[in-house]
PDB file of N, CA and C in Angstrom:
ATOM      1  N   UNK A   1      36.660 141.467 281.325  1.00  0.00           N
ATOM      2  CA  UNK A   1      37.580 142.137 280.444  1.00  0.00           C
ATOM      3  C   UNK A   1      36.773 142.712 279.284  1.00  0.00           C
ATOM      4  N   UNK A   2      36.966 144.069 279.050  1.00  0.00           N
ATOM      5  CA  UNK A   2      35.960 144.973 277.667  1.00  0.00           C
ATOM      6  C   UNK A   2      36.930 145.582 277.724  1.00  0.00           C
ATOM      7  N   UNK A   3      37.183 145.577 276.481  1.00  0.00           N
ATOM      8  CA  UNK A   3      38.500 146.823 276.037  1.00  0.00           C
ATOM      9  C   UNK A   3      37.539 147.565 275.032  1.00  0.00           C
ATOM     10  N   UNK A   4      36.179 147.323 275.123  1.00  0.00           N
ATOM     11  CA  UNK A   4      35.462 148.483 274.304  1.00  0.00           C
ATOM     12  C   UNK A   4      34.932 147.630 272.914  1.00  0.00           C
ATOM     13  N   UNK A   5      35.487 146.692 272.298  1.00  0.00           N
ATOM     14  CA  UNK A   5      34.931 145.714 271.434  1.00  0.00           C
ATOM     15  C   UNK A   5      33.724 144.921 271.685  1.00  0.00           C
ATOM     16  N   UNK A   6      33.306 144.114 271.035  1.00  0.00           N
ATOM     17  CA  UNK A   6      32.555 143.092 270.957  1.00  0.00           C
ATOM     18  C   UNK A   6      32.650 141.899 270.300  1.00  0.00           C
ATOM     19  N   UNK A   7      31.706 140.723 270.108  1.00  0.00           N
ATOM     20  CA  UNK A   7      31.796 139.663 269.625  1.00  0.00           C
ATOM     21  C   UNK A   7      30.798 139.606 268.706  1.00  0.00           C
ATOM     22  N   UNK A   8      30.674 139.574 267.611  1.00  0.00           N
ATOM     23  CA  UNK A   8      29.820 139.933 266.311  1.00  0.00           C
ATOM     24  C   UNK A   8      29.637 138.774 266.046  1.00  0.00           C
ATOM     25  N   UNK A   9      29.906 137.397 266.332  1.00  0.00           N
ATOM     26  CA  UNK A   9      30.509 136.308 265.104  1.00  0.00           C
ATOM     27  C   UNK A   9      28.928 135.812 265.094  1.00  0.00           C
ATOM     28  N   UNK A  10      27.625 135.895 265.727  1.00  0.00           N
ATOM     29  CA  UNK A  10      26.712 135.266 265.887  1.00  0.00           C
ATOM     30  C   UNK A  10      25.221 136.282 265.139  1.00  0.00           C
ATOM     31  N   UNK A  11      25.979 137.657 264.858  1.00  0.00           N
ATOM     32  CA  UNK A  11      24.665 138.701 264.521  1.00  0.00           C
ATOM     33  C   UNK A  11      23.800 138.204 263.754  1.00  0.00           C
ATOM     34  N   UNK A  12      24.072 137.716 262.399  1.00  0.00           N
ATOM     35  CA  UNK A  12      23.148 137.228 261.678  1.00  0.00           C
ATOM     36  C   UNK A  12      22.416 135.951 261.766  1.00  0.00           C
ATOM     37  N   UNK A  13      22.998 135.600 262.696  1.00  0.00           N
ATOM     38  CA  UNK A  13      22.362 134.055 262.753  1.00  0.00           C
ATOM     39  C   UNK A  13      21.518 134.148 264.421  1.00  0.00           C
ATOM     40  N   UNK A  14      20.344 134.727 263.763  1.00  0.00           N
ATOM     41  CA  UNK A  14      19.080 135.232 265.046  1.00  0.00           C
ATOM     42  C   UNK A  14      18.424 133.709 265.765  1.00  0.00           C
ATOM     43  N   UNK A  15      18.913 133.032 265.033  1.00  0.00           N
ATOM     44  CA  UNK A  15      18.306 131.536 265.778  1.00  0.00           C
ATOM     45  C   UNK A  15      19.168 130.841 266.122  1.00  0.00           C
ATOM     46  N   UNK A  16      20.919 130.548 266.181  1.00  0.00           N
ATOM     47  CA  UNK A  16      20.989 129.948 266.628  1.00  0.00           C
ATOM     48  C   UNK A  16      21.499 128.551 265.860  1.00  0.00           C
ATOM     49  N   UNK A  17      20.795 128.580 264.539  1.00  0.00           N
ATOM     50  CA  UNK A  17      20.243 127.301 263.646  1.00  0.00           C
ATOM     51  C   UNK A  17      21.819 127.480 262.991  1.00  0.00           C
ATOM     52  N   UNK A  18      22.600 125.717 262.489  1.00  0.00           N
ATOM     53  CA  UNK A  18      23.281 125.906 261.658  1.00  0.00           C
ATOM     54  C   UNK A  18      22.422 125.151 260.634  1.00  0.00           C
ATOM     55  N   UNK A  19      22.917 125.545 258.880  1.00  0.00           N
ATOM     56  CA  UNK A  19      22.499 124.498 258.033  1.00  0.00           C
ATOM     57  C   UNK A  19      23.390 123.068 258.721  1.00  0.00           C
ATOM     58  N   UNK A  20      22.842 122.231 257.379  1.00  0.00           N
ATOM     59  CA  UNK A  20      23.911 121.059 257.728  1.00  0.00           C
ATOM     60  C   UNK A  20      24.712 121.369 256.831  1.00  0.00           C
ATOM     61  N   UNK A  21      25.429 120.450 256.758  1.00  0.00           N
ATOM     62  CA  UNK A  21      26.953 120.420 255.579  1.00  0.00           C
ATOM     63  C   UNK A  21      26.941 120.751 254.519  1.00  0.00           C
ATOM     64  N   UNK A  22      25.986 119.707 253.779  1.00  0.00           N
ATOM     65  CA  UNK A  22      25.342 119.602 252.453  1.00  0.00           C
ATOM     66  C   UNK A  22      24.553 121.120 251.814  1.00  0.00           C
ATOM     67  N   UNK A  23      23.787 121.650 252.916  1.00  0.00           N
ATOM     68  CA  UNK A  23      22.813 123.003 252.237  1.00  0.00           C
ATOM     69  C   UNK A  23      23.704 123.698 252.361  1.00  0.00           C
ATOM     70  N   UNK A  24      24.630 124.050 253.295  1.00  0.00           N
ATOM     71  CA  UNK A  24      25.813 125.071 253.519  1.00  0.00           C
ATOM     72  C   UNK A  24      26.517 125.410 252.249  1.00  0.00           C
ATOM     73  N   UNK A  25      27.480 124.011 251.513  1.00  0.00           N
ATOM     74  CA  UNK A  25      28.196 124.389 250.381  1.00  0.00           C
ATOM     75  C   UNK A  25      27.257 123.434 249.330  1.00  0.00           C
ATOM     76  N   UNK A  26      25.916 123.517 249.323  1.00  0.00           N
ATOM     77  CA  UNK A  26      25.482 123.290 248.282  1.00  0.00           C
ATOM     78  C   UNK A  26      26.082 121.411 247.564  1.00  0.00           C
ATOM     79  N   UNK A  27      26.317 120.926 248.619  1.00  0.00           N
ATOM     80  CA  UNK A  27      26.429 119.406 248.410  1.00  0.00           C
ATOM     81  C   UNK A  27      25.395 118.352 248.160  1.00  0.00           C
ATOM     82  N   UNK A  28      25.507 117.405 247.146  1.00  0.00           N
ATOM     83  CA  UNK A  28      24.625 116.719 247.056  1.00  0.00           C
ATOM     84  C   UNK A  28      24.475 115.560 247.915  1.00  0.00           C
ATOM     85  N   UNK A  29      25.605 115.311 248.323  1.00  0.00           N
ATOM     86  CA  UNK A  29      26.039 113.999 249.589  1.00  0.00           C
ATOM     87  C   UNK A  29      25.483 113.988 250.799  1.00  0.00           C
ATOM     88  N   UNK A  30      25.250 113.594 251.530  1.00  0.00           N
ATOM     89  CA  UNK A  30      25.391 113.197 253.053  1.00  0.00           C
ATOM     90  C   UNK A  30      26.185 113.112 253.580  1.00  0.00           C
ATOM     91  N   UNK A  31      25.977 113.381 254.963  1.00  0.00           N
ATOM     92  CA  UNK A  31      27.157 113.437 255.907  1.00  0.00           C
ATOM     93  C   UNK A  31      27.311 111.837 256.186  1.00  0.00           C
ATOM     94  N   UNK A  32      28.369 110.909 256.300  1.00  0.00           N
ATOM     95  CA  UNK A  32      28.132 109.686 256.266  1.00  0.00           C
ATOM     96  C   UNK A  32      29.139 109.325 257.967  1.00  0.00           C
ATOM     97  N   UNK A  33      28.156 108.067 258.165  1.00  0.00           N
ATOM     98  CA  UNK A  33      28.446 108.137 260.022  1.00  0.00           C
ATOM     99  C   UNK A  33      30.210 107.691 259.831  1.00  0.00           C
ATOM    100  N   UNK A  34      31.044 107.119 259.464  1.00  0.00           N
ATOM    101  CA  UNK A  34      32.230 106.947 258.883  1.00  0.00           C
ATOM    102  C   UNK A  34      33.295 108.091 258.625  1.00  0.00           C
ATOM    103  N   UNK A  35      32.972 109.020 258.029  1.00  0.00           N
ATOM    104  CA  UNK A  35      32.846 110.549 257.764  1.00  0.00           C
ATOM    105  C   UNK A  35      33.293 111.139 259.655  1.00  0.00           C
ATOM    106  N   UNK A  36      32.153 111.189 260.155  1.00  0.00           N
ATOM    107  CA  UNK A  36      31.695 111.869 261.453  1.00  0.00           C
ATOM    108  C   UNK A  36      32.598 111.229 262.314  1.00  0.00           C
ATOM    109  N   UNK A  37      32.633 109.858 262.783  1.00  0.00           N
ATOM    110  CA  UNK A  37      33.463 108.909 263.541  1.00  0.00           C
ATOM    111  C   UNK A  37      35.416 109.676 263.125  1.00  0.00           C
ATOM    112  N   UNK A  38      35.219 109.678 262.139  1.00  0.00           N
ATOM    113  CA  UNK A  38      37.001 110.052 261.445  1.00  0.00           C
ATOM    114  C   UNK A  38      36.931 111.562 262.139  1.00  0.00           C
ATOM    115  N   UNK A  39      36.232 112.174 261.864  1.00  0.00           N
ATOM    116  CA  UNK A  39      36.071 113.597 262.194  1.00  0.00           C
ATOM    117  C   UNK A  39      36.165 113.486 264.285  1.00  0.00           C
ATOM    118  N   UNK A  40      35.658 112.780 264.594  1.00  0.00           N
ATOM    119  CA  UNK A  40      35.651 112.620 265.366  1.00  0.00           C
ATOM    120  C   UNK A  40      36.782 111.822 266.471  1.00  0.00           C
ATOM    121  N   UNK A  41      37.281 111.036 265.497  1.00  0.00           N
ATOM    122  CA  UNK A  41      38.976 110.753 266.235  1.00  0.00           C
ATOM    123  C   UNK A  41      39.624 111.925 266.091  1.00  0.00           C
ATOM    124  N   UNK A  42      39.737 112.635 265.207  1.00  0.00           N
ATOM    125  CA  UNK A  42      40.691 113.353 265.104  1.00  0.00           C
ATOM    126  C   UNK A  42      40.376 114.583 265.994  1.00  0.00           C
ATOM    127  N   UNK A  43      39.301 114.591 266.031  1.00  0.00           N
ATOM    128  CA  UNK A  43      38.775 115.626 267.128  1.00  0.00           C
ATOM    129  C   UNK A  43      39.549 115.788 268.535  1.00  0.00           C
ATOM    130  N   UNK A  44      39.389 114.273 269.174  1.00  0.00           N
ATOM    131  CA  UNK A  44      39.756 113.921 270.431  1.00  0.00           C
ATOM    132  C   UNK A  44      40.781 113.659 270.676  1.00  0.00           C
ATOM    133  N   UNK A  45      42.019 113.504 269.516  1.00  0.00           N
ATOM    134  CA  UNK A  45      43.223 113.706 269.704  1.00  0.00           C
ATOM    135  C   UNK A  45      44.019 114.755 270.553  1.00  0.00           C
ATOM    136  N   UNK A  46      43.538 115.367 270.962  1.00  0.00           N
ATOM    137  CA  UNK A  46      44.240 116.526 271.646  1.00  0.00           C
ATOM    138  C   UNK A  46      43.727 117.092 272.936  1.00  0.00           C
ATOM    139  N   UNK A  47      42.080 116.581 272.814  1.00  0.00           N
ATOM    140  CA  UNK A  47      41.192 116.778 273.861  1.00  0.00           C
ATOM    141  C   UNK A  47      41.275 115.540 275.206  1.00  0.00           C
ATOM    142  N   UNK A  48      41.880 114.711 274.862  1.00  0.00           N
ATOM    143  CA  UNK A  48      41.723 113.454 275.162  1.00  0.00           C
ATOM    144  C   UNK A  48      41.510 113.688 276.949  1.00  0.00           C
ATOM    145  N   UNK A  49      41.363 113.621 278.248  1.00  0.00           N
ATOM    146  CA  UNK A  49      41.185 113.937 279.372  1.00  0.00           C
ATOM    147  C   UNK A  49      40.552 115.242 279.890  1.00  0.00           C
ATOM    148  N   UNK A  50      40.132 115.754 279.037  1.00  0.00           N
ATOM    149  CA  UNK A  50      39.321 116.853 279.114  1.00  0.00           C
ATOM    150  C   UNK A  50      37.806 116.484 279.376  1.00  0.00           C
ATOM    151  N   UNK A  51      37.237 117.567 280.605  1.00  0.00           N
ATOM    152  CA  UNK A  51      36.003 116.727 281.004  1.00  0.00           C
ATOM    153  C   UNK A  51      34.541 116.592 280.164  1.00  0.00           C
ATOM    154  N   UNK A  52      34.645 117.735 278.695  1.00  0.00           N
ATOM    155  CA  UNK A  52      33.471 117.721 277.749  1.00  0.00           C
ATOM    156  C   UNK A  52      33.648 116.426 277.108  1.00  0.00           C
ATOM    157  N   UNK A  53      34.874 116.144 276.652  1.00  0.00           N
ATOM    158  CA  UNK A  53      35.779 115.432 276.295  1.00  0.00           C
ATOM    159  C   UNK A  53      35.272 114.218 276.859  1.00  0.00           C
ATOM    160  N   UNK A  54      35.732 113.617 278.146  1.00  0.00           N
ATOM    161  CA  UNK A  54      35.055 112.575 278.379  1.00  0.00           C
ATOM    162  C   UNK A  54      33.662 112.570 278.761  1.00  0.00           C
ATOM    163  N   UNK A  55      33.029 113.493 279.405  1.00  0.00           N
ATOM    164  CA  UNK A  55      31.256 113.214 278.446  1.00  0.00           C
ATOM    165  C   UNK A  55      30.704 112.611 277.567  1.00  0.00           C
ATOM    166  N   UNK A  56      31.113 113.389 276.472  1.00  0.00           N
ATOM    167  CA  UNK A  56      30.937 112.979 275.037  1.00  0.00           C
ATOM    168  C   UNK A  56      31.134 111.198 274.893  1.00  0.00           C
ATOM    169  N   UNK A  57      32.392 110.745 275.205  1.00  0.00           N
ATOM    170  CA  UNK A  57      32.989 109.287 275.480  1.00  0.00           C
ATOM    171  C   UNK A  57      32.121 108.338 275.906  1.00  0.00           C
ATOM    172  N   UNK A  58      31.636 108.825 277.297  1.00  0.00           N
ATOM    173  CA  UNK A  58      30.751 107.958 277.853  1.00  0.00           C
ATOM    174  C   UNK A  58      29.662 107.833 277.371  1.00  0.00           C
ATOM    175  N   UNK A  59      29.169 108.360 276.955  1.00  0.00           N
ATOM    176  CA  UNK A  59      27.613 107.538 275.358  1.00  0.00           C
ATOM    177  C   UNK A  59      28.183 107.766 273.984  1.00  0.00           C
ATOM    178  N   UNK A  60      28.950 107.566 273.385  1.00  0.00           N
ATOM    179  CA  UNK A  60      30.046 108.004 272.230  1.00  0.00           C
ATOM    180  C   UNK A  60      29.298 107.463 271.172  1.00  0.00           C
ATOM    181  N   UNK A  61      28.569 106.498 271.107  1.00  0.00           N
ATOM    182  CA  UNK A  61      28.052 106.003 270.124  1.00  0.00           C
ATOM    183  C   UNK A  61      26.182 106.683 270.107  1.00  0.00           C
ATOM    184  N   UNK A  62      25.712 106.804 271.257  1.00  0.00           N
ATOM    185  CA  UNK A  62      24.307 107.672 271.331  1.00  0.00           C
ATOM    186  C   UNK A  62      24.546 109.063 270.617  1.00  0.00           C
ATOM    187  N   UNK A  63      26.073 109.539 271.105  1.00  0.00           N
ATOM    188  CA  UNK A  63      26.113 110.947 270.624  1.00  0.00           C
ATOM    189  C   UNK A  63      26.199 111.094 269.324  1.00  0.00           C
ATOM    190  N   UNK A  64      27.415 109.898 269.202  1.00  0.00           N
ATOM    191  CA  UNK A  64      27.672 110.380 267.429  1.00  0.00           C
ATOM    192  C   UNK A  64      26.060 110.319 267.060  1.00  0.00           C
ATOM    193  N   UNK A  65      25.641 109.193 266.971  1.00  0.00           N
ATOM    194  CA  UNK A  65      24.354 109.311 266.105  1.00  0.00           C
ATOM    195  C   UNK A  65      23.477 109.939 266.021  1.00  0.00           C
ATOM    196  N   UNK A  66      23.069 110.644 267.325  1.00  0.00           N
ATOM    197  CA  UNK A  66      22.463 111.810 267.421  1.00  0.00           C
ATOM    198  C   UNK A  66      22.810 112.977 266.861  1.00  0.00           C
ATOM    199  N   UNK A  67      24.498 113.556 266.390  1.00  0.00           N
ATOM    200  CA  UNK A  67      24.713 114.411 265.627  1.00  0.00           C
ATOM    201  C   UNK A  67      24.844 114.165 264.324  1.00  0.00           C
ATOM    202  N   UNK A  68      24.656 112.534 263.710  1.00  0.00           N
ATOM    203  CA  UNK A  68      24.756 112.348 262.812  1.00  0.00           C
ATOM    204  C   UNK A  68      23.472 112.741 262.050  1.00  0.00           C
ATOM    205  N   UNK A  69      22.493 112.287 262.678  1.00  0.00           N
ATOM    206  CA  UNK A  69      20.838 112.692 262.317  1.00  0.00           C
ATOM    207  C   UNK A  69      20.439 113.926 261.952  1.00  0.00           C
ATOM    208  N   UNK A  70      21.048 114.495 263.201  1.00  0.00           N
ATOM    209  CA  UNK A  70      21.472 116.186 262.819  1.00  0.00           C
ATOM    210  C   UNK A  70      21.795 116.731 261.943  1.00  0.00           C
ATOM    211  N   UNK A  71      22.746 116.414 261.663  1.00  0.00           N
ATOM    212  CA  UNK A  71      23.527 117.284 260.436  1.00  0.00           C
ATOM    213  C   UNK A  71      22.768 116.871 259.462  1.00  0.00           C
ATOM    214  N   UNK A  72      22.187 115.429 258.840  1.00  0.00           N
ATOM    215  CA  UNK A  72      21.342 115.338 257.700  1.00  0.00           C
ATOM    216  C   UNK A  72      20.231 115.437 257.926  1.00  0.00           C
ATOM    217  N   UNK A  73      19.749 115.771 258.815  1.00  0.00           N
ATOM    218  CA  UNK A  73      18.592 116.077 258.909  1.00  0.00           C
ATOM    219  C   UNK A  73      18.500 117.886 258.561  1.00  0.00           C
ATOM    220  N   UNK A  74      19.558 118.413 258.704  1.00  0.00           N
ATOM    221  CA  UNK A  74      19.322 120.028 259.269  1.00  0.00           C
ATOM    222  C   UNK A  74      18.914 120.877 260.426  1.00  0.00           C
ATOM    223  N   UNK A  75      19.040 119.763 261.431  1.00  0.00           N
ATOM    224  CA  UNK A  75      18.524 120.095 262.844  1.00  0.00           C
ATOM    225  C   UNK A  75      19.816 120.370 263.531  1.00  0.00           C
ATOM    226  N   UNK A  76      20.943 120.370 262.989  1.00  0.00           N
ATOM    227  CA  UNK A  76      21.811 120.718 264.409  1.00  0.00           C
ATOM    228  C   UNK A  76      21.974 122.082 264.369  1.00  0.00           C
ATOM    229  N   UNK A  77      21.968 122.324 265.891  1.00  0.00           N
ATOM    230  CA  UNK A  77      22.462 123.474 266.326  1.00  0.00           C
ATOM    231  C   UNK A  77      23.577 123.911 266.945  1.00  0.00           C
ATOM    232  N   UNK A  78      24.031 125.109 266.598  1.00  0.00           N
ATOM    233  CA  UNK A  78      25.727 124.955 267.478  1.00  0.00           C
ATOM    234  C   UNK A  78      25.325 125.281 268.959  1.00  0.00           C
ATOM    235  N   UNK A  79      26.588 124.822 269.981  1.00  0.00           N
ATOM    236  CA  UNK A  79      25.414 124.838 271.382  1.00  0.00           C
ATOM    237  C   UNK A  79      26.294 125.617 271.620  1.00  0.00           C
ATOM    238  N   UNK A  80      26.696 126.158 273.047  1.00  0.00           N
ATOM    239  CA  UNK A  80      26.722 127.412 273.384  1.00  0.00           C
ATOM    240  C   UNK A  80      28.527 127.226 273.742  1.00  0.00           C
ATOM    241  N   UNK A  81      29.250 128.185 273.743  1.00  0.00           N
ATOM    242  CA  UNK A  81      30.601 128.369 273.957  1.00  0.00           C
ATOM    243  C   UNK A  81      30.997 128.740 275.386  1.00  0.00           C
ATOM    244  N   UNK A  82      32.073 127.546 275.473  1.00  0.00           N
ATOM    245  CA  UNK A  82      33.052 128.718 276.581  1.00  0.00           C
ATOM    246  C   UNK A  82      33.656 129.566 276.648  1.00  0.00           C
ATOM    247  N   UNK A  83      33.344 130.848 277.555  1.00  0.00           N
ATOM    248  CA  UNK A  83      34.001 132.044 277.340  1.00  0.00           C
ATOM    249  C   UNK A  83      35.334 131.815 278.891  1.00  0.00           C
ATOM    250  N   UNK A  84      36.648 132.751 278.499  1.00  0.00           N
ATOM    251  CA  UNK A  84      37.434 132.744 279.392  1.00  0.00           C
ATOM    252  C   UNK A  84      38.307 133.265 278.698  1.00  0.00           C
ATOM    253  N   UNK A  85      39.074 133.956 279.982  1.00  0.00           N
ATOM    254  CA  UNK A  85      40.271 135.006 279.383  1.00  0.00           C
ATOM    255  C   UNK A  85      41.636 134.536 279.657  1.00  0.00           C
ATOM    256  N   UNK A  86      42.290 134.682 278.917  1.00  0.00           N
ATOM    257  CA  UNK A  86      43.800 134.562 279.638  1.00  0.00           C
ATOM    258  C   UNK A  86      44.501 136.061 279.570  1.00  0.00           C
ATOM    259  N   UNK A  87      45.784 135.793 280.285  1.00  0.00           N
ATOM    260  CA  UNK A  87      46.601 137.128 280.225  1.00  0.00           C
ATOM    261  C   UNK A  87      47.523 137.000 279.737  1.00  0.00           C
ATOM    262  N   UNK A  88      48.290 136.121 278.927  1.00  0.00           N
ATOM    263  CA  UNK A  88      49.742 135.223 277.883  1.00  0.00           C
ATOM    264  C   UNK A  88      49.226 135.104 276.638  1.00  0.00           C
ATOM    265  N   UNK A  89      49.943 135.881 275.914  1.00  0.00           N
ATOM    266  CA  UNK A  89      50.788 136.621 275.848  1.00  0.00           C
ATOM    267  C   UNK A  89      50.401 138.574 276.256  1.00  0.00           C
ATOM    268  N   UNK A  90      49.155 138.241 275.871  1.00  0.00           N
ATOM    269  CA  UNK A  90      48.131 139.373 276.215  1.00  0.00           C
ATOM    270  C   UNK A  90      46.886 139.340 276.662  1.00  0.00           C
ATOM    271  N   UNK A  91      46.394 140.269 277.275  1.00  0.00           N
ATOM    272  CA  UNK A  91      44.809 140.198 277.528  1.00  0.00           C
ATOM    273  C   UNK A  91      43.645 139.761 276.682  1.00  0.00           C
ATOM    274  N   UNK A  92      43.228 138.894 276.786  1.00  0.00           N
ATOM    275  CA  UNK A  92      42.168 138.376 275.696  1.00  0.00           C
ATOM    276  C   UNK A  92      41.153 137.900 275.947  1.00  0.00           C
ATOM    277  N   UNK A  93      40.092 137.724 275.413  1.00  0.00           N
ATOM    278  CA  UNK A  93      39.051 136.804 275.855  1.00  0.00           C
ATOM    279  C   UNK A  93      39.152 135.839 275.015  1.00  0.00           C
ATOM    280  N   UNK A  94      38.746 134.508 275.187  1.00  0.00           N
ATOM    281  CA  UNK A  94      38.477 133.124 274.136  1.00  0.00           C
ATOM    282  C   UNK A  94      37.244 132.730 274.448  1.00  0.00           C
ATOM    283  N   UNK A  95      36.892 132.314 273.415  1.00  0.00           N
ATOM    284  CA  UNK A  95      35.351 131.386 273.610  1.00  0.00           C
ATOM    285  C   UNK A  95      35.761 130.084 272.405  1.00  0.00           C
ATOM    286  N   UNK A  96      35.392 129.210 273.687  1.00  0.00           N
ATOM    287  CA  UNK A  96      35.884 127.712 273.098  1.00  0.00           C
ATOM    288  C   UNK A  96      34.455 126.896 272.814  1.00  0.00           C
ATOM    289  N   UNK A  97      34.840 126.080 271.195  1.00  0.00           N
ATOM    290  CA  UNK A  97      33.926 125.939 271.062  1.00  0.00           C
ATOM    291  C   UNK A  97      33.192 124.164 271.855  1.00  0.00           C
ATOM    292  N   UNK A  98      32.119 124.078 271.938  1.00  0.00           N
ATOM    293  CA  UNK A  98      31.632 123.068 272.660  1.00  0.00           C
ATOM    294  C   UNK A  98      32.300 121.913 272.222  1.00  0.00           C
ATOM    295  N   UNK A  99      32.868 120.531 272.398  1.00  0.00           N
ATOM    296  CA  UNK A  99      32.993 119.470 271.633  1.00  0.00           C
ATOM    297  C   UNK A  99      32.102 119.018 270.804  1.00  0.00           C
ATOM    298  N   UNK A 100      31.034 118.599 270.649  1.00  0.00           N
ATOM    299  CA  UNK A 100      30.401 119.035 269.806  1.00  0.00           C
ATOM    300  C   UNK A 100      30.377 119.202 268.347  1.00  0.00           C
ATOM    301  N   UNK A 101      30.521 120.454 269.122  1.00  0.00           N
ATOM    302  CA  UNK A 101      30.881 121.458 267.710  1.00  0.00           C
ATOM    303  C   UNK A 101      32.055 121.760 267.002  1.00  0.00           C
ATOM    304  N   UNK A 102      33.356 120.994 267.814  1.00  0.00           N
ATOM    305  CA  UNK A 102      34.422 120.875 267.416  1.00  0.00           C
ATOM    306  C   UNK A 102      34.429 119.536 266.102  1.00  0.00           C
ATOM    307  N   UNK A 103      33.710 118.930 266.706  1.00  0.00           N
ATOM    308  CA  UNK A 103      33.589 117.298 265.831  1.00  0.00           C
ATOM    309  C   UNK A 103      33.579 118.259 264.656  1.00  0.00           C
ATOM    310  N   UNK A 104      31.762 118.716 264.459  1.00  0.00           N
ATOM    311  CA  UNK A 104      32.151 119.150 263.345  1.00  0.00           C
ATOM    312  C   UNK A 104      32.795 120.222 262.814  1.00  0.00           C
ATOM    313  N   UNK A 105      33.552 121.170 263.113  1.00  0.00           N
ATOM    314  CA  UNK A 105      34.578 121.839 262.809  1.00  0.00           C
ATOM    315  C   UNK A 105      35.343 120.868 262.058  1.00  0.00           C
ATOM    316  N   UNK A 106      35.915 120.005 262.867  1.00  0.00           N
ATOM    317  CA  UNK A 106      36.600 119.024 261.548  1.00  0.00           C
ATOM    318  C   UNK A 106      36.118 118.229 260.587  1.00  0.00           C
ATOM    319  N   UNK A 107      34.975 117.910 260.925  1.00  0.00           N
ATOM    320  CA  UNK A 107      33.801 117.293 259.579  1.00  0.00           C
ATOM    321  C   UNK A 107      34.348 118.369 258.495  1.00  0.00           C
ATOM    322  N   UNK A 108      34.038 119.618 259.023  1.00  0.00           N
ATOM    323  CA  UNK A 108      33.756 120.620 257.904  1.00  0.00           C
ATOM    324  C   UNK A 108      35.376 120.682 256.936  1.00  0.00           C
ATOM    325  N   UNK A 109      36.222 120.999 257.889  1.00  0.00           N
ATOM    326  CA  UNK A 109      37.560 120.846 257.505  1.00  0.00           C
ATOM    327  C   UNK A 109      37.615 119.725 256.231  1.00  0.00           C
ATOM    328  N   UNK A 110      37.283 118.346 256.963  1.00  0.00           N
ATOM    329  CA  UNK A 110      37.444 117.233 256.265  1.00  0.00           C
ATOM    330  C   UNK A 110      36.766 117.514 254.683  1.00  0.00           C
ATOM    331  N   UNK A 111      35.682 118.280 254.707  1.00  0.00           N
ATOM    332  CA  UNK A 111      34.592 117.594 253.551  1.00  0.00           C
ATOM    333  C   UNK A 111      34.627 118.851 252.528  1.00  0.00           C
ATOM    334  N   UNK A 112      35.609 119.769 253.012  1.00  0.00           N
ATOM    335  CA  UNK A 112      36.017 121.426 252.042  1.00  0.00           C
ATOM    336  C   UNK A 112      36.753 121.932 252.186  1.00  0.00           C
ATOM    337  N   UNK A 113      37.973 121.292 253.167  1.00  0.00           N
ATOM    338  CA  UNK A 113      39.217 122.242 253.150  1.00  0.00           C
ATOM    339  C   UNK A 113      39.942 122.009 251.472  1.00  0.00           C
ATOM    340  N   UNK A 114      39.898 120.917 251.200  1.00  0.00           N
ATOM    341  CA  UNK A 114      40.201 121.048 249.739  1.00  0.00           C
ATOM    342  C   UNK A 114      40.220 122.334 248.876  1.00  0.00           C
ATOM    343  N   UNK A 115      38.942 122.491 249.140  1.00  0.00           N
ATOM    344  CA  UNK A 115      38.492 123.953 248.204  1.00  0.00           C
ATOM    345  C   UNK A 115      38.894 125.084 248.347  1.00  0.00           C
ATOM    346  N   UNK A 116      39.623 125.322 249.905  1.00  0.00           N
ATOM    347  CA  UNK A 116      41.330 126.630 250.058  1.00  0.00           C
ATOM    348  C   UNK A 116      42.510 126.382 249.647  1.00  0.00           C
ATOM    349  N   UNK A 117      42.964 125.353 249.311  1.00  0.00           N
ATOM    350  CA  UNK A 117      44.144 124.572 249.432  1.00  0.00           C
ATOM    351  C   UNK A 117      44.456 125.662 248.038  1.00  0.00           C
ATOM    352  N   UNK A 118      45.518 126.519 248.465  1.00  0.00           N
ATOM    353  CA  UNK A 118      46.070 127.319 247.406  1.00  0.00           C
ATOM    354  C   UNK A 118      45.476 128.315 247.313  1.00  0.00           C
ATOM    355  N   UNK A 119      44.511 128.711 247.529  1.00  0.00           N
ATOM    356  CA  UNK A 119      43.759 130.037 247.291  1.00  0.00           C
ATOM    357  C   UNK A 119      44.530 131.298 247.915  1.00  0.00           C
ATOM    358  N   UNK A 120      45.187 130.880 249.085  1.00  0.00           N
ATOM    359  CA  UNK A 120      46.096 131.985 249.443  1.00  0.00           C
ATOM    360  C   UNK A 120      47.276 132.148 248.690  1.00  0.00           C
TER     361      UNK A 120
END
């Protein structure tokens, strides 16, 4: 499916590399494994039988910590998306993001949605 568009969301970022949390909005904190775990229930609330989903599960405690290192370290990277289209309500493409990278999607939520709250 090309209706003549593209997907821009990655141009500037030639590597790939995310900061972590902290260099992103200029935080002095750490990402704390407590933090990540919360971020991470809430993650799987909805995912729950989904097969990245249970991946992730089956070493759940290797993984968290491995993305925990990550993020304070400045080594994580976002990994790569699923792309797929549906045709409901319209023609579209989606690219879903890895679990993963959903965790922290809600890390991020968790540790600065504060800072929209009203801005609209």
């Amino acid at each position: 499916m090309n209706n003549g568009g593209f997907n821009n969301n990655n141009k500037n970022n030639t590597n790939n590399k995310a900061l972590a949390v902290f260099e992103l909005y200029k935080m002095d904190e750490r990402v704390t494994i407590t933090e990540l775990y919360d971020a991470y229930l809430e993650c799987r609330k909805k995912k729950r039988g989904t097969i990245p989903c249970a991946e992730f599960e089956l070493n759940e405690a290797a993984n968290l910590h491995e993305l925990y290192l990550e993020l304070n370290s400045g080594g994580y990277e976002i990994g790569q998306s699923d792309a797929f289209c549906v045709t409901r309500p319209k023609d579209r493409e989606i690219f879903a993001a890895a679990f993963r990278d959903r965790i922290v999607h809600h890390l991020l939520i968790r540790k600065i949605g504060g800072l929209f709250r009203g801005v609209l």
